[in-house]
N, C-alpha and C. Protein backbone atom coordinates (compact mmCIF):
# COMPACT_ATOMS: atom_id res chain seq x y z
N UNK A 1 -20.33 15.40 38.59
CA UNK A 1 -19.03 15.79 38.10
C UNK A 1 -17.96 14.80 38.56
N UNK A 2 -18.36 14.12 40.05
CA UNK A 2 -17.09 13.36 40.45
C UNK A 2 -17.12 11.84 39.50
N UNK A 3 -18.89 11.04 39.39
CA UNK A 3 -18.49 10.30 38.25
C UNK A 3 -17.99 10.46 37.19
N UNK A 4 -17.96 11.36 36.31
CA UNK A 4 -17.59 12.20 34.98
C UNK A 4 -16.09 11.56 35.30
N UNK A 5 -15.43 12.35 36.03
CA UNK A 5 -13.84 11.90 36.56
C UNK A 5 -13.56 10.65 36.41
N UNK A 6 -13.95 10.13 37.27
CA UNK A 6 -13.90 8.55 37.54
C UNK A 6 -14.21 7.84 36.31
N UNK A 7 -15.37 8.03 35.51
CA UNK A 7 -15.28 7.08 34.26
C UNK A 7 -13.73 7.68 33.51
N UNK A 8 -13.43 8.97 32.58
CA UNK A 8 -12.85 9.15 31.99
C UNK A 8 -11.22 8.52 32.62
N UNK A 9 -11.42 8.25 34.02
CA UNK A 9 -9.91 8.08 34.52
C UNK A 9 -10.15 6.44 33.68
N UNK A 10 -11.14 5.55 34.42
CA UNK A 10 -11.49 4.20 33.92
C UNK A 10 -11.04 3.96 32.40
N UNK A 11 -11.42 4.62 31.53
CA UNK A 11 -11.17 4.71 30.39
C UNK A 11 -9.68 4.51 30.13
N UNK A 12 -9.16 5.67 30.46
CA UNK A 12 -7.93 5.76 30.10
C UNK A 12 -7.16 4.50 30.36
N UNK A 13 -7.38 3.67 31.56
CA UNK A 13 -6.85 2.63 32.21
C UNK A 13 -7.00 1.41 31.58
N UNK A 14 -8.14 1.58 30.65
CA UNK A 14 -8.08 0.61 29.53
C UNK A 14 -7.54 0.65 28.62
N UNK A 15 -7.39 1.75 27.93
CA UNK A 15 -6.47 1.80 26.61
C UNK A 15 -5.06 1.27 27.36
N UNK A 16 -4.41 2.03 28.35
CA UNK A 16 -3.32 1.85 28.70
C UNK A 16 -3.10 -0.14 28.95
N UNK A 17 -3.95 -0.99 29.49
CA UNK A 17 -3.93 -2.50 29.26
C UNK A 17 -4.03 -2.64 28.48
N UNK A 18 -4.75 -2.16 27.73
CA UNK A 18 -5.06 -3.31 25.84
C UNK A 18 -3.73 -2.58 25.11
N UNK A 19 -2.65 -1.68 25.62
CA UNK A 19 -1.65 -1.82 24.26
C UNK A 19 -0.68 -2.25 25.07
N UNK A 20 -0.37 -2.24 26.42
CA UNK A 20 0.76 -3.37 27.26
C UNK A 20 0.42 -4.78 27.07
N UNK A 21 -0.98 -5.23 27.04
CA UNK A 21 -1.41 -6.59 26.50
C UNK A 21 -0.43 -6.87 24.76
N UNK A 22 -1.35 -5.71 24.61
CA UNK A 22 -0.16 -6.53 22.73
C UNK A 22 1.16 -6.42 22.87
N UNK A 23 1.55 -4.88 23.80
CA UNK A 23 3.20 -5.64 23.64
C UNK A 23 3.50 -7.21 24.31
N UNK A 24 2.69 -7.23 25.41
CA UNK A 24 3.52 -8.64 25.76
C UNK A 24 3.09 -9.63 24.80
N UNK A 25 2.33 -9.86 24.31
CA UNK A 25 1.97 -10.45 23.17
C UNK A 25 3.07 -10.83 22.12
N UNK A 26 3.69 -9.52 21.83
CA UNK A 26 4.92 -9.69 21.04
C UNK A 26 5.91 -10.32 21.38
N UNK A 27 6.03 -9.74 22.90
CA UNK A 27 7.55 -10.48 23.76
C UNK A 27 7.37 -12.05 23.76
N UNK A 28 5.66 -12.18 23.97
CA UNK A 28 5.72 -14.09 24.54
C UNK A 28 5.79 -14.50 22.62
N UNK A 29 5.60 -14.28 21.77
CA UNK A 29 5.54 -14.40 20.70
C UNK A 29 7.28 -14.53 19.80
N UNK A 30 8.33 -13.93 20.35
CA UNK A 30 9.36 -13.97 20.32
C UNK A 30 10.26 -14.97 21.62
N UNK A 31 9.84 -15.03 22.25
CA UNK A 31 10.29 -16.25 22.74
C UNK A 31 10.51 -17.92 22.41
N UNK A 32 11.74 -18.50 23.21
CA UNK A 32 11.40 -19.43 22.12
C UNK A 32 10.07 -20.77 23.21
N UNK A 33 10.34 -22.10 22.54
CA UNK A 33 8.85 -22.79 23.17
C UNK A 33 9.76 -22.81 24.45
N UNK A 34 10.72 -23.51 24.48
CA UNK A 34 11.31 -23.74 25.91
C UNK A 34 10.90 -22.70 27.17
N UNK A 35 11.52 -21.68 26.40
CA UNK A 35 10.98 -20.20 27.48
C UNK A 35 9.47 -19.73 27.87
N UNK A 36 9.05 -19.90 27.01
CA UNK A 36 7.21 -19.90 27.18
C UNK A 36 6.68 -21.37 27.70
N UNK A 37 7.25 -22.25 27.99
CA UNK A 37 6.94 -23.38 28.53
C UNK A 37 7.05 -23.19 30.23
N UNK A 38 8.34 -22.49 30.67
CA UNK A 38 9.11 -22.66 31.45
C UNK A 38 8.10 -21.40 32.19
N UNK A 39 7.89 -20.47 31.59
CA UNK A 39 6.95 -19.17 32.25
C UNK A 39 5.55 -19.50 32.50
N UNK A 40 5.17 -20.47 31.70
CA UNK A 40 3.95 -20.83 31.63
C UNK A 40 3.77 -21.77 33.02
N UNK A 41 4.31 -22.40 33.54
CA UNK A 41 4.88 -23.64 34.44
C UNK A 41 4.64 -22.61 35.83
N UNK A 42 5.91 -21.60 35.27
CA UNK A 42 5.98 -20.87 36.86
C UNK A 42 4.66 -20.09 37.23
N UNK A 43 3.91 -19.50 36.46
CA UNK A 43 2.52 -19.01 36.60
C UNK A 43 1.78 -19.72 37.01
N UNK A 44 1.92 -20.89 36.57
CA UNK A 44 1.00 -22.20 36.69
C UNK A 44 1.07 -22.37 38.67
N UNK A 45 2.40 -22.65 38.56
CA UNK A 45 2.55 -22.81 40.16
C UNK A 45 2.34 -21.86 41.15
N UNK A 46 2.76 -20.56 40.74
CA UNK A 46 2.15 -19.10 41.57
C UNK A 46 0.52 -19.40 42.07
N UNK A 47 0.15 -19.23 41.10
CA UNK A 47 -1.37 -20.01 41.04
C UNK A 47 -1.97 -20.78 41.81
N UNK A 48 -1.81 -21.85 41.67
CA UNK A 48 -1.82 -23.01 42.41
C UNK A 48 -1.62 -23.07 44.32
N UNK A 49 -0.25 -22.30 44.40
CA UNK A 49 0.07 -21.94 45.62
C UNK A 49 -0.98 -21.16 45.96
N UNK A 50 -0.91 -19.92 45.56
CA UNK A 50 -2.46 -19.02 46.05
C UNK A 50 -3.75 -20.11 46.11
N UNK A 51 -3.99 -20.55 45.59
CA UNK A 51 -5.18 -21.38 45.58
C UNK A 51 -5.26 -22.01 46.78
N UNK A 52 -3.96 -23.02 47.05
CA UNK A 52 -3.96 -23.55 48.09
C UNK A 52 -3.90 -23.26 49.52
N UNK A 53 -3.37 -21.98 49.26
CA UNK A 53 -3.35 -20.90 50.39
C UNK A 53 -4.96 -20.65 50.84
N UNK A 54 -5.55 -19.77 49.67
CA UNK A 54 -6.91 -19.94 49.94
C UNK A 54 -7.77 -20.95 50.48
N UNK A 55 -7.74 -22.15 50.23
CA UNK A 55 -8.70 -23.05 50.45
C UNK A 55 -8.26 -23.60 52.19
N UNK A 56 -6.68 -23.59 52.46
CA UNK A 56 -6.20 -24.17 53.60
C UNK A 56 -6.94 -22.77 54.76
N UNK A 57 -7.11 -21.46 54.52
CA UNK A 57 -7.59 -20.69 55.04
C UNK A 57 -9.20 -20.93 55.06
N UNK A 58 -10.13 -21.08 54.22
CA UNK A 58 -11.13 -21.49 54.02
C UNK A 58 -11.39 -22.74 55.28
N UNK A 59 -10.54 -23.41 54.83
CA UNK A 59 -10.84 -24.30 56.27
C UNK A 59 -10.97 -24.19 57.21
N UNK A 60 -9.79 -23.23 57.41
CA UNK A 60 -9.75 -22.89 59.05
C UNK A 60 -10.63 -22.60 59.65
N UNK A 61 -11.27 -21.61 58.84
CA UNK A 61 -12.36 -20.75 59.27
C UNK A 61 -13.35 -21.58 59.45
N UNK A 62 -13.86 -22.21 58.78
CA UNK A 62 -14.81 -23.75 58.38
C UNK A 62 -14.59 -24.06 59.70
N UNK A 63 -13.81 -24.73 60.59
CA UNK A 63 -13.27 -25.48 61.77
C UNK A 63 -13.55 -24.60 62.66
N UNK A 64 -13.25 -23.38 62.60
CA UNK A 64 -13.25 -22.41 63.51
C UNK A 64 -15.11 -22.48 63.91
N UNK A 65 -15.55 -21.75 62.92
CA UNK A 65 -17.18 -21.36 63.26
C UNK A 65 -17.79 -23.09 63.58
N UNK A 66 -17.44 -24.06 62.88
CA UNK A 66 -17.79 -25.26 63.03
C UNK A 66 -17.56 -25.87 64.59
N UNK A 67 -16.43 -25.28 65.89
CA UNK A 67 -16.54 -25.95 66.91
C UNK A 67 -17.18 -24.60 67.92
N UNK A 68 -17.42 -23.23 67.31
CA UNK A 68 -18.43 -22.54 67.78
C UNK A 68 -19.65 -22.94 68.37
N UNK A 69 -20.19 -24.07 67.48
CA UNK A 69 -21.69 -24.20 67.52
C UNK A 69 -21.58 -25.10 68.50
């Protein structure tokens, strides 16, 4: 009974993304190129930062267990 729950909640949580997906769809679609250039850029860099975040952590750890041995 408690999976029963859990899928039907799952469910729902999809319909609810796939019709906020098409609205934004519309919004980036009404924009002009400049503005979808400019959003596209800043995502781009959000991104990127996390990434780099990740990997500079990755290291550490790398260094860390690496003067363990």
């Amino acid at each position: 009974m408690l999976f029963k729950f859990l899928f039907k909640k799952k469910k729902k949580k999809k319909l609810q993304e796939k019709s906020e997906k098409k609205f934004d769809m519309v919004n980036w679609m009404n924009l002009t190129k400049e503005e979808r250039l400019q959003i596209d850029f800043n995502e781009k860099d959000k991104i990127m930062r996390k990434k780099k975040a990740l990997l500079k952590s990755i290291r550490e750890e790398y260094i860390k267990i690496k003067k363990e041995k």
